[in-house]
PDB file of N, CA and C in Angstrom:
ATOM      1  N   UNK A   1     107.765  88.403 111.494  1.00  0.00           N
ATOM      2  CA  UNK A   1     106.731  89.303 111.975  1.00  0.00           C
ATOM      3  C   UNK A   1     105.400  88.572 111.938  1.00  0.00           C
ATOM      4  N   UNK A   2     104.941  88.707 112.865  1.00  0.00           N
ATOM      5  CA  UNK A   2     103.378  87.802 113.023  1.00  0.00           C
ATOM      6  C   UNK A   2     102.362  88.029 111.902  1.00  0.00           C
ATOM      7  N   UNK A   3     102.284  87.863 110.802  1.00  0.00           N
ATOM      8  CA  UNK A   3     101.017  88.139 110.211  1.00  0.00           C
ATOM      9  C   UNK A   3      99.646  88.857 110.274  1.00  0.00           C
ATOM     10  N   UNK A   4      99.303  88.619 111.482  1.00  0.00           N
ATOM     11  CA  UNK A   4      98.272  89.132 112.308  1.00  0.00           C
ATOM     12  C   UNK A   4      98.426  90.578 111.996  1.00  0.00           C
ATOM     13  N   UNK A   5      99.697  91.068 112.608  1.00  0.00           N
ATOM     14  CA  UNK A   5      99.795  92.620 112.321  1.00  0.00           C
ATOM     15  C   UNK A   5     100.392  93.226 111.102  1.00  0.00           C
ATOM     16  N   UNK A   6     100.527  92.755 109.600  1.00  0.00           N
ATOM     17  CA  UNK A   6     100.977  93.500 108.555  1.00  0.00           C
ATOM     18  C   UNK A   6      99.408  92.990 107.945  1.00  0.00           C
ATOM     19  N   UNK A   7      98.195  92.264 108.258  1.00  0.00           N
ATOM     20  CA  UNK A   7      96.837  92.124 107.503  1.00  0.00           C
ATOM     21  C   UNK A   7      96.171  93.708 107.544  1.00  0.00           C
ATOM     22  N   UNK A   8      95.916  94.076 106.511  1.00  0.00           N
ATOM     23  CA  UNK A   8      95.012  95.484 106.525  1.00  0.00           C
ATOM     24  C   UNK A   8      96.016  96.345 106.587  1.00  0.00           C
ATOM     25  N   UNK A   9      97.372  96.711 106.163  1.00  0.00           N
ATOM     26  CA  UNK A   9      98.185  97.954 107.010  1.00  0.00           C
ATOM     27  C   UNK A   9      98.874  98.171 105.339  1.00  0.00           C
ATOM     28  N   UNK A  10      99.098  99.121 104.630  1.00  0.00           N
ATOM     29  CA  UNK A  10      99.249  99.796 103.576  1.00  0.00           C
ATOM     30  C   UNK A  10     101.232  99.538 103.451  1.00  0.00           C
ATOM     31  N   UNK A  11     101.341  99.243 102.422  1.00  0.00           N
ATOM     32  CA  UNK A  11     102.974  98.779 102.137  1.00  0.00           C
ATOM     33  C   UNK A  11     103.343 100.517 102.055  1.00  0.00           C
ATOM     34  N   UNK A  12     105.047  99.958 103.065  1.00  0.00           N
ATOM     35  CA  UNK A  12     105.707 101.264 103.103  1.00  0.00           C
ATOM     36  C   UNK A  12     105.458 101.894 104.503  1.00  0.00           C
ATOM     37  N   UNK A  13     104.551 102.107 105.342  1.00  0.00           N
ATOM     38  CA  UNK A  13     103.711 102.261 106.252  1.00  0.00           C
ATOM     39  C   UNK A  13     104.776 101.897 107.571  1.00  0.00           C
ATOM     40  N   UNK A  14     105.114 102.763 108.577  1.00  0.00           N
ATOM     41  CA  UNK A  14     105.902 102.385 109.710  1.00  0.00           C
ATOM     42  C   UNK A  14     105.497 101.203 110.391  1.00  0.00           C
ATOM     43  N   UNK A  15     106.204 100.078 110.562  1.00  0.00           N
ATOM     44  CA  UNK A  15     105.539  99.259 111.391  1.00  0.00           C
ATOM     45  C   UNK A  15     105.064  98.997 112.422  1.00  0.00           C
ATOM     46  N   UNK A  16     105.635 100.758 113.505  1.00  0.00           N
ATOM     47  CA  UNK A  16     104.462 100.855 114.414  1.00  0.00           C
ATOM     48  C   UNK A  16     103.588 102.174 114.751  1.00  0.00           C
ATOM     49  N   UNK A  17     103.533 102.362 112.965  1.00  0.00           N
ATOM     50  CA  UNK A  17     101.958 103.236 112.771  1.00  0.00           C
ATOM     51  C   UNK A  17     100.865 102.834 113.417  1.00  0.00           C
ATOM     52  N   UNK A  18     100.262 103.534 114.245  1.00  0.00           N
ATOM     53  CA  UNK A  18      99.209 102.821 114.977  1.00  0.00           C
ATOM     54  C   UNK A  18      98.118 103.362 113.707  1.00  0.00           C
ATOM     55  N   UNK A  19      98.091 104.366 112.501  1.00  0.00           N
ATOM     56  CA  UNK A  19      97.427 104.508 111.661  1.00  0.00           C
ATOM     57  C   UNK A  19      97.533 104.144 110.376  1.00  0.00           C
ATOM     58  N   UNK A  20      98.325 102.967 110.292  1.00  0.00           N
ATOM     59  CA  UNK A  20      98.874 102.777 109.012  1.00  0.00           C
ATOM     60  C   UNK A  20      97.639 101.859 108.243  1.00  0.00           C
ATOM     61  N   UNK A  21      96.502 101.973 108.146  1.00  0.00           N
ATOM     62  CA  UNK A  21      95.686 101.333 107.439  1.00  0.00           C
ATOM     63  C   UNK A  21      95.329 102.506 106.545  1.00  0.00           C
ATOM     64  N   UNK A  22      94.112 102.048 105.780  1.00  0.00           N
ATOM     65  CA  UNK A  22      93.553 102.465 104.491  1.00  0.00           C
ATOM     66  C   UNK A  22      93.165 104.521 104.758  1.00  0.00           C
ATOM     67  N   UNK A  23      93.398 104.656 103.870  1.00  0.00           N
ATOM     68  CA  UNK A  23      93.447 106.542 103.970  1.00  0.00           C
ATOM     69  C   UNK A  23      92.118 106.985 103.024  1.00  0.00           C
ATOM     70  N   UNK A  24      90.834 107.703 103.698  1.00  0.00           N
ATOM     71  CA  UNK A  24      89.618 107.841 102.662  1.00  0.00           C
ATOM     72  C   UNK A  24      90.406 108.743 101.331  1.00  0.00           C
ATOM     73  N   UNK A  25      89.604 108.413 100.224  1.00  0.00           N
ATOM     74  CA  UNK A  25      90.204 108.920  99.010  1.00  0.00           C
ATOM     75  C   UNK A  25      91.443 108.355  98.393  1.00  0.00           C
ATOM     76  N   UNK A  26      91.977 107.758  98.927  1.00  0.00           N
ATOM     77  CA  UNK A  26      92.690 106.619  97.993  1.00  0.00           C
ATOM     78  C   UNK A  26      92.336 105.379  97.443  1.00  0.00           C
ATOM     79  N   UNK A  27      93.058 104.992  96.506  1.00  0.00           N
ATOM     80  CA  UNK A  27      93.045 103.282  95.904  1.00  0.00           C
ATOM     81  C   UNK A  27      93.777 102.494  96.331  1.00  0.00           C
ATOM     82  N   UNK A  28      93.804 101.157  96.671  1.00  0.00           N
ATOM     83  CA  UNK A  28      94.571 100.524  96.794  1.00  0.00           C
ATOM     84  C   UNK A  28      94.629  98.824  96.100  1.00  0.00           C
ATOM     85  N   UNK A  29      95.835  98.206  95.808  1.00  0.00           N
ATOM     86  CA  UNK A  29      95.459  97.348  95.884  1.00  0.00           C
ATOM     87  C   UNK A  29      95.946  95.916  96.653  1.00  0.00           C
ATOM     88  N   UNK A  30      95.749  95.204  96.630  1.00  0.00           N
ATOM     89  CA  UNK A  30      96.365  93.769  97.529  1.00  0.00           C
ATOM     90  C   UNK A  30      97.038  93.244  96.773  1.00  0.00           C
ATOM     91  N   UNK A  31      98.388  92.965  97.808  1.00  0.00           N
ATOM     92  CA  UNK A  31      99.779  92.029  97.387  1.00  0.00           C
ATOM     93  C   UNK A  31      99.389  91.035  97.971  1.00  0.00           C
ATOM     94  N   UNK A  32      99.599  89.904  96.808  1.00  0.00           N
ATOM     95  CA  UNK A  32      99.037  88.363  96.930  1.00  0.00           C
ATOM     96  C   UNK A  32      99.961  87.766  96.944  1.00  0.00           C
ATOM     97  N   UNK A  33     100.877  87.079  98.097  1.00  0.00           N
ATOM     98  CA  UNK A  33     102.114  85.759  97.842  1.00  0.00           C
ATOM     99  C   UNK A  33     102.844  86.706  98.351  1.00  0.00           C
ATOM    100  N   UNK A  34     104.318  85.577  98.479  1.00  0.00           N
ATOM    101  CA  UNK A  34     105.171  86.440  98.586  1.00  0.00           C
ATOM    102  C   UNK A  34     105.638  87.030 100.025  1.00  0.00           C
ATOM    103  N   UNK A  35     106.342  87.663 100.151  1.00  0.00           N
ATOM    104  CA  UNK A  35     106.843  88.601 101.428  1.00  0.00           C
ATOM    105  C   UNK A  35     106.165  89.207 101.517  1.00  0.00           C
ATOM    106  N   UNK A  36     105.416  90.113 101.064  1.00  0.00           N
ATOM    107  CA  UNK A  36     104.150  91.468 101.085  1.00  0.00           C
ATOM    108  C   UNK A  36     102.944  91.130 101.105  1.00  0.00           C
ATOM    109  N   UNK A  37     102.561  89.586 101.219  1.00  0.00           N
ATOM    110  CA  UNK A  37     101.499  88.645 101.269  1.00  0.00           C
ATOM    111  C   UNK A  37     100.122  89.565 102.313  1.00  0.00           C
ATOM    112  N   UNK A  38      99.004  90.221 101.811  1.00  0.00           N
ATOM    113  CA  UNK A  38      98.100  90.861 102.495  1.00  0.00           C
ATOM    114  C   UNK A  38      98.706  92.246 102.992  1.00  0.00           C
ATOM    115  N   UNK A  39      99.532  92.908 102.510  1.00  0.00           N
ATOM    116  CA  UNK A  39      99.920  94.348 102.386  1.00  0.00           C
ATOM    117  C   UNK A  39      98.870  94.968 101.173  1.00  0.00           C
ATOM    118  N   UNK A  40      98.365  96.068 101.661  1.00  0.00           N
ATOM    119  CA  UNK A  40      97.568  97.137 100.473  1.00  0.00           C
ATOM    120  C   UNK A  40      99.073  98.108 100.064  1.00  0.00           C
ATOM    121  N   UNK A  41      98.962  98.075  98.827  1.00  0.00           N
ATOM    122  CA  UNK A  41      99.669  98.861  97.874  1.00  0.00           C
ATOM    123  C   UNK A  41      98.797 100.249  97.296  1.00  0.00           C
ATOM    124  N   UNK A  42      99.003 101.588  97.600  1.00  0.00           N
ATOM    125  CA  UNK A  42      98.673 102.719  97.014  1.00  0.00           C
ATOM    126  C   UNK A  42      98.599 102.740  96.033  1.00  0.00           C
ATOM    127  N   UNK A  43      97.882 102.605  95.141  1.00  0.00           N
ATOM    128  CA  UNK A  43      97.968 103.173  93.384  1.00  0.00           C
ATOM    129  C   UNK A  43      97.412 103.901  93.481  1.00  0.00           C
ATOM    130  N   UNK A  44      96.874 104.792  94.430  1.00  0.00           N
ATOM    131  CA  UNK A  44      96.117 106.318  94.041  1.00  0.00           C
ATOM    132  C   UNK A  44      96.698 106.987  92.806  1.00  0.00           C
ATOM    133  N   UNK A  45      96.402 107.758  91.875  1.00  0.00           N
ATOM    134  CA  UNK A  45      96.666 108.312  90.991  1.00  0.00           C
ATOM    135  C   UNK A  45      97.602 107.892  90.065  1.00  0.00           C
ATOM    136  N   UNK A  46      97.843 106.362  90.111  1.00  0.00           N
ATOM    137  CA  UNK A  46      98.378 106.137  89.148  1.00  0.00           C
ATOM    138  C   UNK A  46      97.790 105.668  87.805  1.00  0.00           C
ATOM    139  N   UNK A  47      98.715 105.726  86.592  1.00  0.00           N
ATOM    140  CA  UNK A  47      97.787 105.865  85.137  1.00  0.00           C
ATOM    141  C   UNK A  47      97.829 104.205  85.003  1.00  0.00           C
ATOM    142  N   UNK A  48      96.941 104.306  83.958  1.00  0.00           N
ATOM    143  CA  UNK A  48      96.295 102.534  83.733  1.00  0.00           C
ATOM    144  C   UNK A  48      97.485 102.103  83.417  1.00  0.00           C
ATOM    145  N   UNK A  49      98.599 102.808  82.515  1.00  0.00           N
ATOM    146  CA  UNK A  49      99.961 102.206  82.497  1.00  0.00           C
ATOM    147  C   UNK A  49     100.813 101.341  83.239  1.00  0.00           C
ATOM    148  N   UNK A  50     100.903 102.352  84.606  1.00  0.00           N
ATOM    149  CA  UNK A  50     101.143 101.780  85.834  1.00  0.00           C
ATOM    150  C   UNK A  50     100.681 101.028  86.351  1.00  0.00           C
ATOM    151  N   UNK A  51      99.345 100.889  85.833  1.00  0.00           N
ATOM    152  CA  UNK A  51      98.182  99.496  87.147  1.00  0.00           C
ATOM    153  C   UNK A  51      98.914  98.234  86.304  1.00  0.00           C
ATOM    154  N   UNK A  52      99.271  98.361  85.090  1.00  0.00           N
ATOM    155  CA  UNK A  52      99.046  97.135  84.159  1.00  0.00           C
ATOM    156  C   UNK A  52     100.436  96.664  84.032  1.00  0.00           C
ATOM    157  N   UNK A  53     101.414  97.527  84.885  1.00  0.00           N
ATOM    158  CA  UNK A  53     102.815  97.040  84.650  1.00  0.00           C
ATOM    159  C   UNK A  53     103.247  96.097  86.153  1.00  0.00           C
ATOM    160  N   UNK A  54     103.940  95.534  85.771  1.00  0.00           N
ATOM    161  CA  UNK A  54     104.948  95.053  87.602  1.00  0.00           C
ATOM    162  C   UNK A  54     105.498  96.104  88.010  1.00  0.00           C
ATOM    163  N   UNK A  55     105.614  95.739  89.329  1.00  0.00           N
ATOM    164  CA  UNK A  55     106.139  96.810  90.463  1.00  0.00           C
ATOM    165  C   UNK A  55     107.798  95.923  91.137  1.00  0.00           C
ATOM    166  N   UNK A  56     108.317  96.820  91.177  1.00  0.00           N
ATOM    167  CA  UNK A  56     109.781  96.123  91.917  1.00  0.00           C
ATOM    168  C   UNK A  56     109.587  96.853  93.522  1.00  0.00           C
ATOM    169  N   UNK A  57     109.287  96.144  94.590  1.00  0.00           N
ATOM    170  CA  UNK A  57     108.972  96.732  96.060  1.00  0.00           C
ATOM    171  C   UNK A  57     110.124  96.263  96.724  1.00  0.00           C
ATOM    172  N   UNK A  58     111.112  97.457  97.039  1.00  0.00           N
ATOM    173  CA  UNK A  58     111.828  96.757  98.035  1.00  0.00           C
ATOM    174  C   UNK A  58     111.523  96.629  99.762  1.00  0.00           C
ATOM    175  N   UNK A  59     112.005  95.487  99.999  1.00  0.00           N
ATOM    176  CA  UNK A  59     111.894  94.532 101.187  1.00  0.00           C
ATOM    177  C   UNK A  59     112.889  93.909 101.689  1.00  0.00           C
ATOM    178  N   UNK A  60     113.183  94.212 103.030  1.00  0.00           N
ATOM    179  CA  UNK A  60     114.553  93.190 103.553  1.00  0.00           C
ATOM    180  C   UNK A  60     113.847  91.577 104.083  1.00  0.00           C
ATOM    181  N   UNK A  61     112.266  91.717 103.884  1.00  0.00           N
ATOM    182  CA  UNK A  61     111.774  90.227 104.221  1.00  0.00           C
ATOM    183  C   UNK A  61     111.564  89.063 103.425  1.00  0.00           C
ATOM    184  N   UNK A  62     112.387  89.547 102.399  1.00  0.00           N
ATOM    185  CA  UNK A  62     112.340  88.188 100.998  1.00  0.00           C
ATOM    186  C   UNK A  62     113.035  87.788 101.352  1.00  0.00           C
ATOM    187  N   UNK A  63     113.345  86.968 100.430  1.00  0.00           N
ATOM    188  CA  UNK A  63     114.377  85.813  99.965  1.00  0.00           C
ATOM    189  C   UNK A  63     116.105  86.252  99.777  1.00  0.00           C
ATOM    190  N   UNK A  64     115.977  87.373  99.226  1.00  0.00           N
ATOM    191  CA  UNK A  64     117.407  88.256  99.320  1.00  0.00           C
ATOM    192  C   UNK A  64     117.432  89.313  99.988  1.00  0.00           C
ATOM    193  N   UNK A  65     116.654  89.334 101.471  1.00  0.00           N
ATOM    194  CA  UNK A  65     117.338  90.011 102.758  1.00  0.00           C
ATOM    195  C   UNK A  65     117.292  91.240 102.410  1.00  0.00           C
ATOM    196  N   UNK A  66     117.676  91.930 103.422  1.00  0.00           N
ATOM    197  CA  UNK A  66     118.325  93.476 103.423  1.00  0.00           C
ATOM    198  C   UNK A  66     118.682  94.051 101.955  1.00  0.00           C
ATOM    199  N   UNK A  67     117.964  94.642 101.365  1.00  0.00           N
ATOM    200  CA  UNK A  67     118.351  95.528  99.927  1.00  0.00           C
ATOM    201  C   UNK A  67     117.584  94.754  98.331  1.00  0.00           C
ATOM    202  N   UNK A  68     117.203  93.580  98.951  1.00  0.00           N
ATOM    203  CA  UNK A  68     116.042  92.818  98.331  1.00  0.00           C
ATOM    204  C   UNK A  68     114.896  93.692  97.447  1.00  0.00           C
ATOM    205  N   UNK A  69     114.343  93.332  96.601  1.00  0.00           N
ATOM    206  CA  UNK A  69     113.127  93.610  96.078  1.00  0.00           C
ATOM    207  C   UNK A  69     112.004  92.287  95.458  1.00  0.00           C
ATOM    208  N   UNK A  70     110.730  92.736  96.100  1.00  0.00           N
ATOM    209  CA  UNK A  70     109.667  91.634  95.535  1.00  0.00           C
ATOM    210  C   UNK A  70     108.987  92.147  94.379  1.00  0.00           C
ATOM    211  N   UNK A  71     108.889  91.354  93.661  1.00  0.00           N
ATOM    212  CA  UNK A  71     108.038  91.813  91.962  1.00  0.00           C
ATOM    213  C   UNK A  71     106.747  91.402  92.495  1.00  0.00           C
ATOM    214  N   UNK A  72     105.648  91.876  92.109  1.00  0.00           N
ATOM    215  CA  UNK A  72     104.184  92.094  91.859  1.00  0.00           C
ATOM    216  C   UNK A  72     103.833  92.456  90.905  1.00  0.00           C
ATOM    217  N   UNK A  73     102.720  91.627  90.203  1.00  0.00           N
ATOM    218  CA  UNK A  73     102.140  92.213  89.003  1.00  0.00           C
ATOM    219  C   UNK A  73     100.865  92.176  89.408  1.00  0.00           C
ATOM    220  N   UNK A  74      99.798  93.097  88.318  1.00  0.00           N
ATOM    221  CA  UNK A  74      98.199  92.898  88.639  1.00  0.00           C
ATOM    222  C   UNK A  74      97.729  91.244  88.316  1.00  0.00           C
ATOM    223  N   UNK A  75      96.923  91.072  88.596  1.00  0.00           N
ATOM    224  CA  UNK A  75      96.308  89.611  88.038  1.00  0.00           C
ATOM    225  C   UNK A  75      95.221  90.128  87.047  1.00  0.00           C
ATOM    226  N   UNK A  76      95.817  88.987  85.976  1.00  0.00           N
ATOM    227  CA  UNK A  76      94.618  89.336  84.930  1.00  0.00           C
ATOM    228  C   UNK A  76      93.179  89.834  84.920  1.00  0.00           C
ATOM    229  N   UNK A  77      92.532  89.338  85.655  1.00  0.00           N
ATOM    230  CA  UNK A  77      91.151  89.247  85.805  1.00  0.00           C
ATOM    231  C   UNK A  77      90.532  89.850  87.044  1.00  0.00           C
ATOM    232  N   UNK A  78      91.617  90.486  87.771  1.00  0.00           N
ATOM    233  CA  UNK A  78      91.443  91.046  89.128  1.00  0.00           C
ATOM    234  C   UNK A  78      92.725  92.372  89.640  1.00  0.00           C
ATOM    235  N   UNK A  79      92.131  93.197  88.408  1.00  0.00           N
ATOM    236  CA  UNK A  79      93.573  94.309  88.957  1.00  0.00           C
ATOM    237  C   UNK A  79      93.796  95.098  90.042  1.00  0.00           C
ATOM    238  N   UNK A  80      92.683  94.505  90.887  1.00  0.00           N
ATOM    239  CA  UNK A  80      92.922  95.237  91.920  1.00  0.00           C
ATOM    240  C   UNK A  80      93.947  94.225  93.247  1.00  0.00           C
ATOM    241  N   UNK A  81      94.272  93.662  92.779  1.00  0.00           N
ATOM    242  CA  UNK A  81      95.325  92.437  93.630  1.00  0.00           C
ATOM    243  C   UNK A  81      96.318  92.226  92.718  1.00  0.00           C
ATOM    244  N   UNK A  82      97.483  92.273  93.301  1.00  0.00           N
ATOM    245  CA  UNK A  82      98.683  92.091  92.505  1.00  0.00           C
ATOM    246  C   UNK A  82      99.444  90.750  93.150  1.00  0.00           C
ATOM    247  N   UNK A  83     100.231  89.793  92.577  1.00  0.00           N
ATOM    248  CA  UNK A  83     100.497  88.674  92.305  1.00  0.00           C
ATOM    249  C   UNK A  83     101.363  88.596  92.644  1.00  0.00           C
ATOM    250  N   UNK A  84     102.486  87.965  93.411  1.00  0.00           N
ATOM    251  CA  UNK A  84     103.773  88.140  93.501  1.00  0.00           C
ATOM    252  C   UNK A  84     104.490  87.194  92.562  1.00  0.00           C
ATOM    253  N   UNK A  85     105.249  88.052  91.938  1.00  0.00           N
ATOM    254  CA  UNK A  85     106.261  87.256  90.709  1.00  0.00           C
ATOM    255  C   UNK A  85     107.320  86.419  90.951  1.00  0.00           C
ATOM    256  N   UNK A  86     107.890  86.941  92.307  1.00  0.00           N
ATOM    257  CA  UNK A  86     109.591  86.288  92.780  1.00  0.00           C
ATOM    258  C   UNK A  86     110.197  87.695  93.600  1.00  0.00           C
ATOM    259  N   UNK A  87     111.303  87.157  94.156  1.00  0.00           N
ATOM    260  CA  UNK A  87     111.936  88.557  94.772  1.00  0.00           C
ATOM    261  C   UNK A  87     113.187  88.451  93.982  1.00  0.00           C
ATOM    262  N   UNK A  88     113.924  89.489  93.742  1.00  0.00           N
ATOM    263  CA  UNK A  88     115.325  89.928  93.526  1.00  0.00           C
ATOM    264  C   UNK A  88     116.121  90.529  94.284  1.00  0.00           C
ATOM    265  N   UNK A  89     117.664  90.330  94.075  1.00  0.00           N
ATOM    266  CA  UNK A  89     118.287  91.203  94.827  1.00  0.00           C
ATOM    267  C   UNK A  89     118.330  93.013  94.918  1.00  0.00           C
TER     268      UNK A  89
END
């Protein structure tokens, strides 16, 4: 998929949402690396628990295909961007 069109567009989001960008009143944050590389991730209402833990996102565009999941964690010093850890099956 061209890059061009998953920059700015919210993970999870139909890929041909013509509205799939940022929603007023939410949080989000940026997936860094990885398959989800410049996808915004929703954390609206989630507890600091959640900001501070990894996320398992599944994706058929990793490394293990169809039924795949990519790990993301926050980055230390920047929790509003999350890191990509590796993908799993």
């Amino acid at each position: 998929m061209d890059e061009r069109i998953m920059r700015g567009r919210v993970y999870g989001a139909d890929h041909d949402d013509p509205d799939a960008g940022l929603r007023p009143g939410h949080e989000y944050a940026e997936l860094v690396g990885g398959p989800l590389d410049g996808l915004l991730l929703d954390v609206t209402g989630w507890s600091a628990a959640e900001r501070a833990a990894d996320v398992l996102l599944p994706t058929e565009i990793g490394r293990c295909g169809p039924g795949g999941r990519a790990a993301y964690g926050p980055r230390e010093h920047a929790p509003h961007r999350f890191d990509w850890r590796g993908d799993l099956p």
